[in-house]
C-alpha atoms as a PDB file:
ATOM      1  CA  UNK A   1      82.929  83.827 106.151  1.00  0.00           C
ATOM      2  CA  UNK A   2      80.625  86.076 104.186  1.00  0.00           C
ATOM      3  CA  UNK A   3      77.317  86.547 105.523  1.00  0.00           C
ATOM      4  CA  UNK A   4      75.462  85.535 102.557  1.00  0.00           C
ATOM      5  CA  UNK A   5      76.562  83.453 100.039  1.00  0.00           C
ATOM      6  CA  UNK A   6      73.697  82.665  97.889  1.00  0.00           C
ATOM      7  CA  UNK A   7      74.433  84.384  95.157  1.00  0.00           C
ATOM      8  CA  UNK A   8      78.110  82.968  95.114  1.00  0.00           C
ATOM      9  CA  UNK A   9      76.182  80.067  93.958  1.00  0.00           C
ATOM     10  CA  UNK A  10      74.054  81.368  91.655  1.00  0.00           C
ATOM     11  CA  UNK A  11      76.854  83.306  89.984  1.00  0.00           C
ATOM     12  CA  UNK A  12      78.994  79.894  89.287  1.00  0.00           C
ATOM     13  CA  UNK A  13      75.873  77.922  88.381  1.00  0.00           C
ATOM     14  CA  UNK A  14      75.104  80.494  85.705  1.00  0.00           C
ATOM     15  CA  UNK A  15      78.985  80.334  84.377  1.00  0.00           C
ATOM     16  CA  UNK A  16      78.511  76.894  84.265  1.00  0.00           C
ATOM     17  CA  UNK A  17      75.081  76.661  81.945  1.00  0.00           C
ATOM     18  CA  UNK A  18      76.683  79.209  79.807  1.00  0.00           C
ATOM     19  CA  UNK A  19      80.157  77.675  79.296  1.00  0.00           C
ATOM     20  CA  UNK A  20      79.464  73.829  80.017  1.00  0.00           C
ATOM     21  CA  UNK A  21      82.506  74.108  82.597  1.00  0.00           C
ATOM     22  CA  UNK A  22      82.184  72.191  85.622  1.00  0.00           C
ATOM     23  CA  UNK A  23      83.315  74.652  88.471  1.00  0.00           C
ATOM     24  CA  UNK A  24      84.354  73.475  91.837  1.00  0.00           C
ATOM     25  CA  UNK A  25      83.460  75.648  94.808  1.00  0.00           C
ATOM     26  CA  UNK A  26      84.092  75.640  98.399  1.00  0.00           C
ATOM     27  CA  UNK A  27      82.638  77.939 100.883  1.00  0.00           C
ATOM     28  CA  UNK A  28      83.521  77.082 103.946  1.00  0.00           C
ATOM     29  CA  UNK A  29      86.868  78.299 104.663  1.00  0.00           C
ATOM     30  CA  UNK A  30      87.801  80.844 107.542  1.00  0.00           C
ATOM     31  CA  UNK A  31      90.313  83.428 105.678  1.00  0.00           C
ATOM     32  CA  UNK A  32      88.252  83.873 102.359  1.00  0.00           C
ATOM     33  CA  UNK A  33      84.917  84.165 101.119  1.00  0.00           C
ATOM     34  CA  UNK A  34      85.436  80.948  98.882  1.00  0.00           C
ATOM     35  CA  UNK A  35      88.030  78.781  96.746  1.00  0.00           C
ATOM     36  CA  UNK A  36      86.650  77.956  92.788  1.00  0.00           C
ATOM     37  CA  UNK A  37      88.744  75.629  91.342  1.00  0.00           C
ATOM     38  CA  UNK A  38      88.005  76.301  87.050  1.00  0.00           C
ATOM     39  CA  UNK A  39      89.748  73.296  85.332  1.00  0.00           C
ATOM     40  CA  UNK A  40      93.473  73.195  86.925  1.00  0.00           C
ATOM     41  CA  UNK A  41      93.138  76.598  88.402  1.00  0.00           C
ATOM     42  CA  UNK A  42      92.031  77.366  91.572  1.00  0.00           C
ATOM     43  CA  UNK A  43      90.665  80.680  92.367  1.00  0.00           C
ATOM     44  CA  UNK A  44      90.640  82.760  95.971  1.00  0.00           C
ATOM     45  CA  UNK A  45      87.097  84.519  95.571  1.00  0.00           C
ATOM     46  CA  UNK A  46      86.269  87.936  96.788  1.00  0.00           C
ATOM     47  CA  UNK A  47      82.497  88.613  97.309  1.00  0.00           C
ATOM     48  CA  UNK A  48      80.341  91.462  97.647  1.00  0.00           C
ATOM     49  CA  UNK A  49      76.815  92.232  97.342  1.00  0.00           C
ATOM     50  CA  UNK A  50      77.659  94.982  94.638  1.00  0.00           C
ATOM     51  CA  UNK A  51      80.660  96.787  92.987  1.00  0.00           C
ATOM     52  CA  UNK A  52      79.510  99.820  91.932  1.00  0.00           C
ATOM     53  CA  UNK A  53      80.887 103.555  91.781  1.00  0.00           C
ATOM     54  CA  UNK A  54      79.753 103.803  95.251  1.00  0.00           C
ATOM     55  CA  UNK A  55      82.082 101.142  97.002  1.00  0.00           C
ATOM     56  CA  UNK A  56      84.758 100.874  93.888  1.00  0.00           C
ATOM     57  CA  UNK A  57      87.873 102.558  94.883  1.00  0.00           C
ATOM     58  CA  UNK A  58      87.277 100.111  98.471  1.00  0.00           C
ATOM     59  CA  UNK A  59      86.781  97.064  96.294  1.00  0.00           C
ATOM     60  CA  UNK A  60      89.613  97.675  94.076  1.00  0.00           C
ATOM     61  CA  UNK A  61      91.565  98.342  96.811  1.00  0.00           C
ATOM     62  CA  UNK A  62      90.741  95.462  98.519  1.00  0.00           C
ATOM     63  CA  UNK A  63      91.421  93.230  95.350  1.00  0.00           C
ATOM     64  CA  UNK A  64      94.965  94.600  94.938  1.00  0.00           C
ATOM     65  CA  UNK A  65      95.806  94.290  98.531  1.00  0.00           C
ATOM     66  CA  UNK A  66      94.325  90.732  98.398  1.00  0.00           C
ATOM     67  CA  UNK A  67      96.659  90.076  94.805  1.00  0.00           C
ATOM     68  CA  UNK A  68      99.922  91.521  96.912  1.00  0.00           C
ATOM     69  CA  UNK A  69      99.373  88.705  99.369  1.00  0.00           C
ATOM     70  CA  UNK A  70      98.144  85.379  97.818  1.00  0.00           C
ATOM     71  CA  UNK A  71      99.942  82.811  95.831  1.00  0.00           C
ATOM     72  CA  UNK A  72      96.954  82.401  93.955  1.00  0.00           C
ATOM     73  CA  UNK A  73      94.512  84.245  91.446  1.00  0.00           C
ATOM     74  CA  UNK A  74      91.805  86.469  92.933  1.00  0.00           C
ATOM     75  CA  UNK A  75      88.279  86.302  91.397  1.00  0.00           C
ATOM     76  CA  UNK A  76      85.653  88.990  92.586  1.00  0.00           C
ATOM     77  CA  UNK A  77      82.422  87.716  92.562  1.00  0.00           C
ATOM     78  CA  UNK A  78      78.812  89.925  92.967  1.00  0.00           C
ATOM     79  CA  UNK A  79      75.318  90.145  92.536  1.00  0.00           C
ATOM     80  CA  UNK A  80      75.449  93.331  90.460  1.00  0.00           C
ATOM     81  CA  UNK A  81      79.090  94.942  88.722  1.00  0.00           C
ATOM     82  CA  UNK A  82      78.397  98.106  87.052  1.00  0.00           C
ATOM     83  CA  UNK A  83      80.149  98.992  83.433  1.00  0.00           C
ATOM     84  CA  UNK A  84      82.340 101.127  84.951  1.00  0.00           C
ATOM     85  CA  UNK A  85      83.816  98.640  87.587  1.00  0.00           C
ATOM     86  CA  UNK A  86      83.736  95.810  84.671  1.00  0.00           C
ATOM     87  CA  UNK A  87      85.946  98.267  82.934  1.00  0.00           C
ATOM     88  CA  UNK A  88      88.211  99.076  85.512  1.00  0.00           C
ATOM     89  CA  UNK A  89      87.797  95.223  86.797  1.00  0.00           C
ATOM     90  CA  UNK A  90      88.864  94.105  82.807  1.00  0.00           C
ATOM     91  CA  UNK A  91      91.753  97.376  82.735  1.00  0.00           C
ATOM     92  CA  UNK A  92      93.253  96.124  85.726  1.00  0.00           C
ATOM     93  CA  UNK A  93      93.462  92.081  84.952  1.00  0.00           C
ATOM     94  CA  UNK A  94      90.932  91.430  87.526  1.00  0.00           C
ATOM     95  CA  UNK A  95      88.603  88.212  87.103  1.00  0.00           C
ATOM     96  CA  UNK A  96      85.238  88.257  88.127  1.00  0.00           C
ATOM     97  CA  UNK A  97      81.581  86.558  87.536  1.00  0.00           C
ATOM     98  CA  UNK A  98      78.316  88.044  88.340  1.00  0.00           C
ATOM     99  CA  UNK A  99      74.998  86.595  88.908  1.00  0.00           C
ATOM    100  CA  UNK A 100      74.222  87.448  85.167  1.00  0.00           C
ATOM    101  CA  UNK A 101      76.571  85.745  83.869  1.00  0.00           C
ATOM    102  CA  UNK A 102      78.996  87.724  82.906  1.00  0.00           C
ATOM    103  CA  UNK A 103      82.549  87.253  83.713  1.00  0.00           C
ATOM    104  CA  UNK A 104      86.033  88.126  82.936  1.00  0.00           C
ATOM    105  CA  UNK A 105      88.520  85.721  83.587  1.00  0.00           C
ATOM    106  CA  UNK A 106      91.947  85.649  81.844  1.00  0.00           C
ATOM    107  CA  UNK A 107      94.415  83.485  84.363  1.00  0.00           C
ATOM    108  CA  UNK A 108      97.262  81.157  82.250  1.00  0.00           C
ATOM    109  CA  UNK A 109      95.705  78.961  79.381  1.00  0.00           C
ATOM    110  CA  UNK A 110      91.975  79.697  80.682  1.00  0.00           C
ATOM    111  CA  UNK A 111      90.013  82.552  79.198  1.00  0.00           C
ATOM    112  CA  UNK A 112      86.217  83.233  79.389  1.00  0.00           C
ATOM    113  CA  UNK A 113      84.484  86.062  78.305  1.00  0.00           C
ATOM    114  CA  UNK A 114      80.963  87.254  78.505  1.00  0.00           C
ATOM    115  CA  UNK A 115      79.214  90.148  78.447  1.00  0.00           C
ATOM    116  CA  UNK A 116      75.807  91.463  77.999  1.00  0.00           C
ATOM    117  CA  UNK A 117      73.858  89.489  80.654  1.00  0.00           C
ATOM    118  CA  UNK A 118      71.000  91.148  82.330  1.00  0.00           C
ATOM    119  CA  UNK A 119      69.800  90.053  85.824  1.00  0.00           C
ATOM    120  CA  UNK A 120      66.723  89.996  87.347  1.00  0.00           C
ATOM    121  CA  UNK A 121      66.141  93.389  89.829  1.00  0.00           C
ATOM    122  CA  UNK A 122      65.524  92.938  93.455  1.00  0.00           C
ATOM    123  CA  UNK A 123      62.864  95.832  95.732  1.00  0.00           C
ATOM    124  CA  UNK A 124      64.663  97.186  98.008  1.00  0.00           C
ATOM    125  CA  UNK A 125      62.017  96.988 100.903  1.00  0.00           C
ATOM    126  CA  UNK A 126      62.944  98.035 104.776  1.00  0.00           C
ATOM    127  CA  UNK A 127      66.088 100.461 104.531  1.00  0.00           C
ATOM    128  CA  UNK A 128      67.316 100.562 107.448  1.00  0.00           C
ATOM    129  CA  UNK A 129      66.736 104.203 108.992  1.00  0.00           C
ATOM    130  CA  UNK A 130      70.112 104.051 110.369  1.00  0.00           C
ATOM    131  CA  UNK A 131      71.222 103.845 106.350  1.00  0.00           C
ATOM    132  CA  UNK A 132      69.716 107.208 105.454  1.00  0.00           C
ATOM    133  CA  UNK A 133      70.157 110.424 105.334  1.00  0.00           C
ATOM    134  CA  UNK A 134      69.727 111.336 109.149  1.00  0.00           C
ATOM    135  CA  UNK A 135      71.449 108.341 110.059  1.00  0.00           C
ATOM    136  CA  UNK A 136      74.124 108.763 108.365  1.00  0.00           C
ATOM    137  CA  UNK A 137      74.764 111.947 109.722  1.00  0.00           C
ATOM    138  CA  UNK A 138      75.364 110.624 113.005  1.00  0.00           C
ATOM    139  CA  UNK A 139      77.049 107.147 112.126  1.00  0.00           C
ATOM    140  CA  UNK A 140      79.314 109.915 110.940  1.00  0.00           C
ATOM    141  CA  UNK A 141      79.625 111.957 113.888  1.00  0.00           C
ATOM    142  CA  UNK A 142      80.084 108.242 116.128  1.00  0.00           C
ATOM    143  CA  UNK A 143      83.160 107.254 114.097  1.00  0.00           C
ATOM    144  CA  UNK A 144      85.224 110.811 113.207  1.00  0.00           C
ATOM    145  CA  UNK A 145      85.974 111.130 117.057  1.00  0.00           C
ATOM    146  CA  UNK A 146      85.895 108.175 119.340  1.00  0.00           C
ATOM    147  CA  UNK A 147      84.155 110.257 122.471  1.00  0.00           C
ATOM    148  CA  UNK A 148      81.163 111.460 120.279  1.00  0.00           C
ATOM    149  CA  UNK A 149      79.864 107.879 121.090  1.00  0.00           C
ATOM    150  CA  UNK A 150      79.288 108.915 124.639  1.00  0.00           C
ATOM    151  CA  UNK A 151      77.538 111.895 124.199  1.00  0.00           C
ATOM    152  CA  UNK A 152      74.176 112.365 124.981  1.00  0.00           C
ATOM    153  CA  UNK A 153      71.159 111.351 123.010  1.00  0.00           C
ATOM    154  CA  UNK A 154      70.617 115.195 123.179  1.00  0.00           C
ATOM    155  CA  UNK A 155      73.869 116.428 122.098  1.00  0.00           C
ATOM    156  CA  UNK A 156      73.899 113.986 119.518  1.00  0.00           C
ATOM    157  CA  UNK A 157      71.200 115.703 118.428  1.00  0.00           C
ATOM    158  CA  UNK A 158      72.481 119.403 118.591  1.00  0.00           C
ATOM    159  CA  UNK A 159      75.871 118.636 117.101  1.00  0.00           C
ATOM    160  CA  UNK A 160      74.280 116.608 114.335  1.00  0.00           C
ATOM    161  CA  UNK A 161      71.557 118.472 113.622  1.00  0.00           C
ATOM    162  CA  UNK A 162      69.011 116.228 113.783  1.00  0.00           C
ATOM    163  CA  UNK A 163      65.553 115.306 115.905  1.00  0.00           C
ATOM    164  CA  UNK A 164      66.418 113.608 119.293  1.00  0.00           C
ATOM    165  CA  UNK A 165      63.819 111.161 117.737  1.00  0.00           C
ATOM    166  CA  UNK A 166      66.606 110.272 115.020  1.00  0.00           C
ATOM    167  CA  UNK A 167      69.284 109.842 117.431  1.00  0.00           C
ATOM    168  CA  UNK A 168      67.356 107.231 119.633  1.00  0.00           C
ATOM    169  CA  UNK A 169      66.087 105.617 116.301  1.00  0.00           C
ATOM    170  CA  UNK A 170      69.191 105.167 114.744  1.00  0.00           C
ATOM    171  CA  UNK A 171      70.872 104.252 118.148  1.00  0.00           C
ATOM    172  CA  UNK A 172      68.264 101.324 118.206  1.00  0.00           C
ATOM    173  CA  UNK A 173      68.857 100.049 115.069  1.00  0.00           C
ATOM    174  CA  UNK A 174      72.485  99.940 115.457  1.00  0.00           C
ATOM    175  CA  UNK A 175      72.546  97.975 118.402  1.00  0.00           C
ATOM    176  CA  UNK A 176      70.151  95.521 116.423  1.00  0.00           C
ATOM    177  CA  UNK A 177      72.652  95.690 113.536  1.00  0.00           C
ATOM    178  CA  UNK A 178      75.192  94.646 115.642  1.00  0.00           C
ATOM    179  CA  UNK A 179      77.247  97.530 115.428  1.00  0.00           C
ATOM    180  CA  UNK A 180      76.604  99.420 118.732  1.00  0.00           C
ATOM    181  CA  UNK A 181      76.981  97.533 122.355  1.00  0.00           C
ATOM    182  CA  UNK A 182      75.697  99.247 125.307  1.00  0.00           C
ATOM    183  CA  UNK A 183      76.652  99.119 129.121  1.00  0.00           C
ATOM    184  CA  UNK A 184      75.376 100.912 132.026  1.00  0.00           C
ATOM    185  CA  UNK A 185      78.279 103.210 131.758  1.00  0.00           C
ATOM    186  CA  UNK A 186      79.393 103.073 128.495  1.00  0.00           C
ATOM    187  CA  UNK A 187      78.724 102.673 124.567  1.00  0.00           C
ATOM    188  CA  UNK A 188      81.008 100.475 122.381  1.00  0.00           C
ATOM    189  CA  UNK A 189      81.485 100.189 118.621  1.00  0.00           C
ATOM    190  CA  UNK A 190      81.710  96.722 117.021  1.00  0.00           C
ATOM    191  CA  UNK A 191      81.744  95.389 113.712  1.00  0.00           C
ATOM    192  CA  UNK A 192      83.789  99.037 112.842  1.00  0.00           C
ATOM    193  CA  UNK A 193      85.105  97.879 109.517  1.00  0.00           C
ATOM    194  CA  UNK A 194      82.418  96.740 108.521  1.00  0.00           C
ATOM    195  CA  UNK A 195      80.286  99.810 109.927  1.00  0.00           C
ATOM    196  CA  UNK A 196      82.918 101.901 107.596  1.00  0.00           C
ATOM    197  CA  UNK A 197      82.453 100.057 104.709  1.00  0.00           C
ATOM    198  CA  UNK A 198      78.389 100.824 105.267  1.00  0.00           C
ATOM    199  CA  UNK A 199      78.659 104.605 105.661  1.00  0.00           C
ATOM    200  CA  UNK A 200      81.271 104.366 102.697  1.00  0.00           C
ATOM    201  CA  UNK A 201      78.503 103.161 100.092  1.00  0.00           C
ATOM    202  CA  UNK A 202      75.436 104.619 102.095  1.00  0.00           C
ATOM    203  CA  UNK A 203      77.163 107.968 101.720  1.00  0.00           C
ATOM    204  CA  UNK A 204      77.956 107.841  98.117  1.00  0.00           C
ATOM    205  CA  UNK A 205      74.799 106.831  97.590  1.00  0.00           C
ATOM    206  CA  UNK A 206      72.025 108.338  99.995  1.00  0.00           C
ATOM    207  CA  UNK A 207      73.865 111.396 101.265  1.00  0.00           C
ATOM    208  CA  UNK A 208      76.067 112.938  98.968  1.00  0.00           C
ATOM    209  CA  UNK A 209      73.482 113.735  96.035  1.00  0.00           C
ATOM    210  CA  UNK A 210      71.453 115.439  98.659  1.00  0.00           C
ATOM    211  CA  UNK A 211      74.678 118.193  99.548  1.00  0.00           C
ATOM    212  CA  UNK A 212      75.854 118.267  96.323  1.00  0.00           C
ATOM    213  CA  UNK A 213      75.180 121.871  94.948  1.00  0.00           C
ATOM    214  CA  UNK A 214      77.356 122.722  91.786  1.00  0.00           C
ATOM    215  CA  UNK A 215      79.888 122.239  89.766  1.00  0.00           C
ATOM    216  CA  UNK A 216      82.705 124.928  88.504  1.00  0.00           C
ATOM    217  CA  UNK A 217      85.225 125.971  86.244  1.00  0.00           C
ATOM    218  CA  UNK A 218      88.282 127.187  86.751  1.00  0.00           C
ATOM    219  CA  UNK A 219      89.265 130.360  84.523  1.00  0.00           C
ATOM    220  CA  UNK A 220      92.175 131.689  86.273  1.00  0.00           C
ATOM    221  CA  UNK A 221      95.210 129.325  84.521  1.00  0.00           C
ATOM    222  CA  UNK A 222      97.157 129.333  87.729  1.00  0.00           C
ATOM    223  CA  UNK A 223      94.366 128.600  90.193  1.00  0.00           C
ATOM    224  CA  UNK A 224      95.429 125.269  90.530  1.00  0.00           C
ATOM    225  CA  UNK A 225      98.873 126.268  91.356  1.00  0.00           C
ATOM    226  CA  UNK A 226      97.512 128.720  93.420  1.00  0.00           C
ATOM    227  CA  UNK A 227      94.584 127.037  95.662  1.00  0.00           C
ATOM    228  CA  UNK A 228      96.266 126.890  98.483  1.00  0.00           C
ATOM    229  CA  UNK A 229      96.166 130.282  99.447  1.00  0.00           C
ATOM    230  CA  UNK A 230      92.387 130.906  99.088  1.00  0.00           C
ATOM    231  CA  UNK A 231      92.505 128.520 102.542  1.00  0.00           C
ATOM    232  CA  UNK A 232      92.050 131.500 104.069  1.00  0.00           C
ATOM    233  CA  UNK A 233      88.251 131.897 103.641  1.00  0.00           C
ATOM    234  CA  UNK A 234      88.528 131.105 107.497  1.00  0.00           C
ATOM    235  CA  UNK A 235      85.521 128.129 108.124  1.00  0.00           C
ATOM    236  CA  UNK A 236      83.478 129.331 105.113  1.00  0.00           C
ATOM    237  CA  UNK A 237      84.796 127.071 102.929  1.00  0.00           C
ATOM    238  CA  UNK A 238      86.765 123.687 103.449  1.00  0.00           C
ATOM    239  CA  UNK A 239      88.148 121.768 101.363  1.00  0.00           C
ATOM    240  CA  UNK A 240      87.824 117.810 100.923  1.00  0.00           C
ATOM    241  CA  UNK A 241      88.979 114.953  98.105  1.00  0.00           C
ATOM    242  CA  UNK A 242      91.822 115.855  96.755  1.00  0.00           C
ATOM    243  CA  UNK A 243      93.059 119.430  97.788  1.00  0.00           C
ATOM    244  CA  UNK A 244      92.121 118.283 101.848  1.00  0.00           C
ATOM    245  CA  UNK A 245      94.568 114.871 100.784  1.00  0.00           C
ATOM    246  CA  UNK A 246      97.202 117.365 100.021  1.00  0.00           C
ATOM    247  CA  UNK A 247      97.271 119.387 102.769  1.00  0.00           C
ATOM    248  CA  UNK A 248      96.402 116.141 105.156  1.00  0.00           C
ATOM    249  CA  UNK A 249      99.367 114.685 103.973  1.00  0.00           C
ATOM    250  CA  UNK A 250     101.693 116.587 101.226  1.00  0.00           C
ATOM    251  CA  UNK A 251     102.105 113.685  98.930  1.00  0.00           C
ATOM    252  CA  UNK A 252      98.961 114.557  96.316  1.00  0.00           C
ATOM    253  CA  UNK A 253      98.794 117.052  93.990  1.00  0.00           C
ATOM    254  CA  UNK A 254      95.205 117.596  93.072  1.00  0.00           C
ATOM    255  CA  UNK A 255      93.527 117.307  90.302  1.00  0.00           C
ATOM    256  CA  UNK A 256      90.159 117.519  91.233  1.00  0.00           C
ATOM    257  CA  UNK A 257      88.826 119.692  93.760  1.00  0.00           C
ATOM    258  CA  UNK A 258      85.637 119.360  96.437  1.00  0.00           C
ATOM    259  CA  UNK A 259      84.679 122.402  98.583  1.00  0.00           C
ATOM    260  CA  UNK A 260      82.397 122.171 101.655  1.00  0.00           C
ATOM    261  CA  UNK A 261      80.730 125.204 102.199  1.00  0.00           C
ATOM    262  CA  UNK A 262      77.189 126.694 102.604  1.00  0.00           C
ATOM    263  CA  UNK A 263      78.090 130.111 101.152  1.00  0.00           C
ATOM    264  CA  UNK A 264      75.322 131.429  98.384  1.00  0.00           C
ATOM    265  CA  UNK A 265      76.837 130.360  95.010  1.00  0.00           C
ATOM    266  CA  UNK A 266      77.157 133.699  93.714  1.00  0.00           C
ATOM    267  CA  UNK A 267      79.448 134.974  96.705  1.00  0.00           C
ATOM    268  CA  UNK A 268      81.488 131.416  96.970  1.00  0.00           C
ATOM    269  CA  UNK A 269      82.152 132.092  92.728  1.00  0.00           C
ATOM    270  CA  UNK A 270      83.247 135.382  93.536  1.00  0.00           C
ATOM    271  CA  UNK A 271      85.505 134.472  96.940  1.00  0.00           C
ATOM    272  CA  UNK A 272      87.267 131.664  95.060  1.00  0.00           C
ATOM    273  CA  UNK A 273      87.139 133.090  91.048  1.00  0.00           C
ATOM    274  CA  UNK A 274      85.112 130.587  89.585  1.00  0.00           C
ATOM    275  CA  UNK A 275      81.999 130.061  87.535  1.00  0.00           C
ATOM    276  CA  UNK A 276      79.410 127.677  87.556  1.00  0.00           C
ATOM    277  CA  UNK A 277      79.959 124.627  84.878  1.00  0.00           C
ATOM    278  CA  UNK A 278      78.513 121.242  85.183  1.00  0.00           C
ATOM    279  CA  UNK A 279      81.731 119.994  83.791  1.00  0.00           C
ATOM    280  CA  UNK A 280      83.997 121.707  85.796  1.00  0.00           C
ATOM    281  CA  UNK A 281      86.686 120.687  87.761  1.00  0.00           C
ATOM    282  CA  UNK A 282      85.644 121.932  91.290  1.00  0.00           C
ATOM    283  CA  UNK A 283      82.331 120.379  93.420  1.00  0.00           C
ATOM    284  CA  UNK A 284      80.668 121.946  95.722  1.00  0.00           C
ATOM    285  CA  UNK A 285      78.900 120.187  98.165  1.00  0.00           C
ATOM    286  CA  UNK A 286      77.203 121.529 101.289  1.00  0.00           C
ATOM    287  CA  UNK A 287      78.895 121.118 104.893  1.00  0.00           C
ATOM    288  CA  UNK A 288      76.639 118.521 107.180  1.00  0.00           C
ATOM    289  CA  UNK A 289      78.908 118.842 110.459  1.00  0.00           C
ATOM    290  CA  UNK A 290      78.845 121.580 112.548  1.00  0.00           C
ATOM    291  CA  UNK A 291      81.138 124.595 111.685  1.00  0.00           C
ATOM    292  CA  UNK A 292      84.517 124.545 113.233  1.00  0.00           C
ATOM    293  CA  UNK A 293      87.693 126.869 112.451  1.00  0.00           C
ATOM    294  CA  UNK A 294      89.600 124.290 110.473  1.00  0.00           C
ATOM    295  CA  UNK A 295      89.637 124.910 106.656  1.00  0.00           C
ATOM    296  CA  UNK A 296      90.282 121.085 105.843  1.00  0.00           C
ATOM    297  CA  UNK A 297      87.197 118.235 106.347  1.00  0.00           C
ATOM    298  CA  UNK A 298      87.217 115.765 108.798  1.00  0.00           C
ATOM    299  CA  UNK A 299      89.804 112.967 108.268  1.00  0.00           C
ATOM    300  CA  UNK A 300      87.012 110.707 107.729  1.00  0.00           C
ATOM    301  CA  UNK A 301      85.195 112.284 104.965  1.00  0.00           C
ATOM    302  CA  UNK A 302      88.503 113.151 103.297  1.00  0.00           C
ATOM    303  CA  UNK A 303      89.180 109.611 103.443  1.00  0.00           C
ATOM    304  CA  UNK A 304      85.781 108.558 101.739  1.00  0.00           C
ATOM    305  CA  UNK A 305      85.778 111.253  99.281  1.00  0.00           C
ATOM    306  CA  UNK A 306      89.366 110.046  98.633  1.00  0.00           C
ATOM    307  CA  UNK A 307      88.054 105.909  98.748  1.00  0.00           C
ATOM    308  CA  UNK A 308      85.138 106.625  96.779  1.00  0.00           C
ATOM    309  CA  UNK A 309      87.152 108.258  93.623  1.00  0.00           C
ATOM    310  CA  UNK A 310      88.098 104.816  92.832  1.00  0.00           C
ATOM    311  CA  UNK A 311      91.516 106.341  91.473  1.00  0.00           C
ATOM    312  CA  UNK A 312      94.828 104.319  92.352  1.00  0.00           C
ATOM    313  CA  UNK A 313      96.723 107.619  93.466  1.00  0.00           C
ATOM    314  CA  UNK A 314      93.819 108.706  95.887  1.00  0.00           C
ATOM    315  CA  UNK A 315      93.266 105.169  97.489  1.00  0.00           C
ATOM    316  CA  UNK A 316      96.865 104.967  98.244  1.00  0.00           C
ATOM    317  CA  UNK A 317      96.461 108.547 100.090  1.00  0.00           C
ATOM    318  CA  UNK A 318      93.244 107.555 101.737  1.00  0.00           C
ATOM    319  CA  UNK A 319      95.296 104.460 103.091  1.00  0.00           C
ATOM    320  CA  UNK A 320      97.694 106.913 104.326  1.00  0.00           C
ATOM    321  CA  UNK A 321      95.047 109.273 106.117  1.00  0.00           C
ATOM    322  CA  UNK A 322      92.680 105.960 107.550  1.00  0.00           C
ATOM    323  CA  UNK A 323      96.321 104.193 109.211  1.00  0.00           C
ATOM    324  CA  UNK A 324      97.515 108.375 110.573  1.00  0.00           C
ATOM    325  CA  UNK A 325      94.242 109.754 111.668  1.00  0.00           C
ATOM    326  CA  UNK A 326      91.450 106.874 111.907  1.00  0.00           C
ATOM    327  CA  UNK A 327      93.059 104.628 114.255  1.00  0.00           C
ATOM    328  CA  UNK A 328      89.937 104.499 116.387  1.00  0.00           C
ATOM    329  CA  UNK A 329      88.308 102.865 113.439  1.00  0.00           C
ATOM    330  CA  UNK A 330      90.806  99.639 113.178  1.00  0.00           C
END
């Protein structure tokens, strides 16, 4: 059952007013979010909160994996959709109804379309310290390696990089989220899909504008045949997205490239034979984890980087990487 689902409600009431359609809805049921029954068709709803570029390649994913399985139509249903998921939401055959207004829904003999429905803006009041920047540092450093979680306030601290303050903060308010369980021995996870899904969005949102450096071009016309071999920059720079998929797993052949590193811009352009262009092909983004000797990211930011593209190829990879290295997180 979804935690909230308010504006499930206000979403079909709105459809209703602007289509005259009566729409039956049922919340209460134990495998899905809701059932809408639109004249003779019933629907199997998906909700969330938002769908925006943030959390799109997970609820696309989601909605395709939900399609594979049902015998019935899936309609995703949220507060806010952004253009670009309508798009992709429209490309893709997907229904779906926000608390607007607008919907897309094109299933058999029934077809509505609207567009161009403005909702009113909520304040954001009371993020949640665990939700920012610090805190997501360490929700980070909790779920790449399953002992991390019984380090040490103190350690926490050093390996993160943050106050000891922070760590005891965020450990607080993760035990109030109900995400963290404590014994006298031991700490324990819970809710760890859900705490994913969280440091998904949170990161795409909060964190990664703050290490995001440059952009680059590529001028050498067989770089991209020939990336592979500047791995051996030693822990100076790693790669993540779509290069770290490929070497994670051999089935990707990038396209786009990410870099981790905290090298001075000048030096990394001359190491790797690139120049600075805001539309270029290769991101650099500053490393937030301690320095190891491994040229690839952590399977868990390779995985969100990989999530968070929202492209079909790099979801199915991330799948690959979250069910062969993140099986602490199932």
């Amino acid at each position: 059952m979804y935690r909230n689902n308010d504006f499930i409600y206000e979403a079909v009431t709105n459809l209703e007013d602007l289509t005259g359609i009566e729409v039956e809805i049922e919340t209460s049921r134990a495998k899905y979010d809701a059932l809408l029954r639109i004249k003779n068709t019933q629907f199997i709803v998906e909700a969330k909160s938002a769908m925006r570029t943030s959390n799109l390649g997970l609820m696309l994913n989601r909605i395709e994996e939900l399609s594979e399985i049902s015998d019935k139509p899936i309609i995703f249903i949220g507060e806010y959709i952004s253009k670009d998921a309508t798009r992709l939401l429209k490309e893709r055959n997907f229904n779906y109804i926000d608390t607007a207004g607008n919907a897309f829904i094109n299933e058999g003999d029934l077809t509505i379309y609207i567009e161009g429905k403005t909702r009113k803006t909520k304040d954001k009041n009371n993020q949640s310290r665990a939700f920012q920047e610090a805190g997501l540092k360490i929700i980070f450093y909790l779920l790449s390696e399953p002992e991390n979680l019984q380090h040490s306030y103190r350690k926490i601290a050093q390996n993160v990089e943050v106050s000891l303050g922070s760590v005891s903060n965020v450990m607080a308010e993760l035990e109030e989220l109900n995400y963290l369980m404590k014994s006298k021995n031991k700490r324990v996870l819970k809710n760890k899909e859900d705490l994913l899904e969280r440091w998904l969005i949170e990161y795409n949102e909060v964190l990664k504008p703050r290490i995001t450096r440059t952009k680059m071009k590529i001028i050498d016309p067989d770089w991209a045949k020939n990336w592979k071999k500047l791995s051996g920059l030693g822990n100076a720079i790693t790669w993540g997205g779509e290069p770290a998929g490929a070497l994670i797993t051999g089935n990707l052949k990038p396209e786009e490239f990410i870099i981790y590193s905290n090298l001075e811009i000048p030096e990394l352009a001359k190491k790797m034979r690139l120049v600075p262009d805001k539309d270029g092909r290769v991101e650099v983004r500053q490393k937030f984890w301690r320095n190891d000797d491994l040229h690839i990211a952590p399977p868990l930011l390779v995985y969100t980087d990989l999530m968070n593209s929202g492209l079909g190829r790099n979801v199915e990879i991330a799948n690959q990487i979250f069910e062969n290295e993140l099986q602490h997180i199932q």
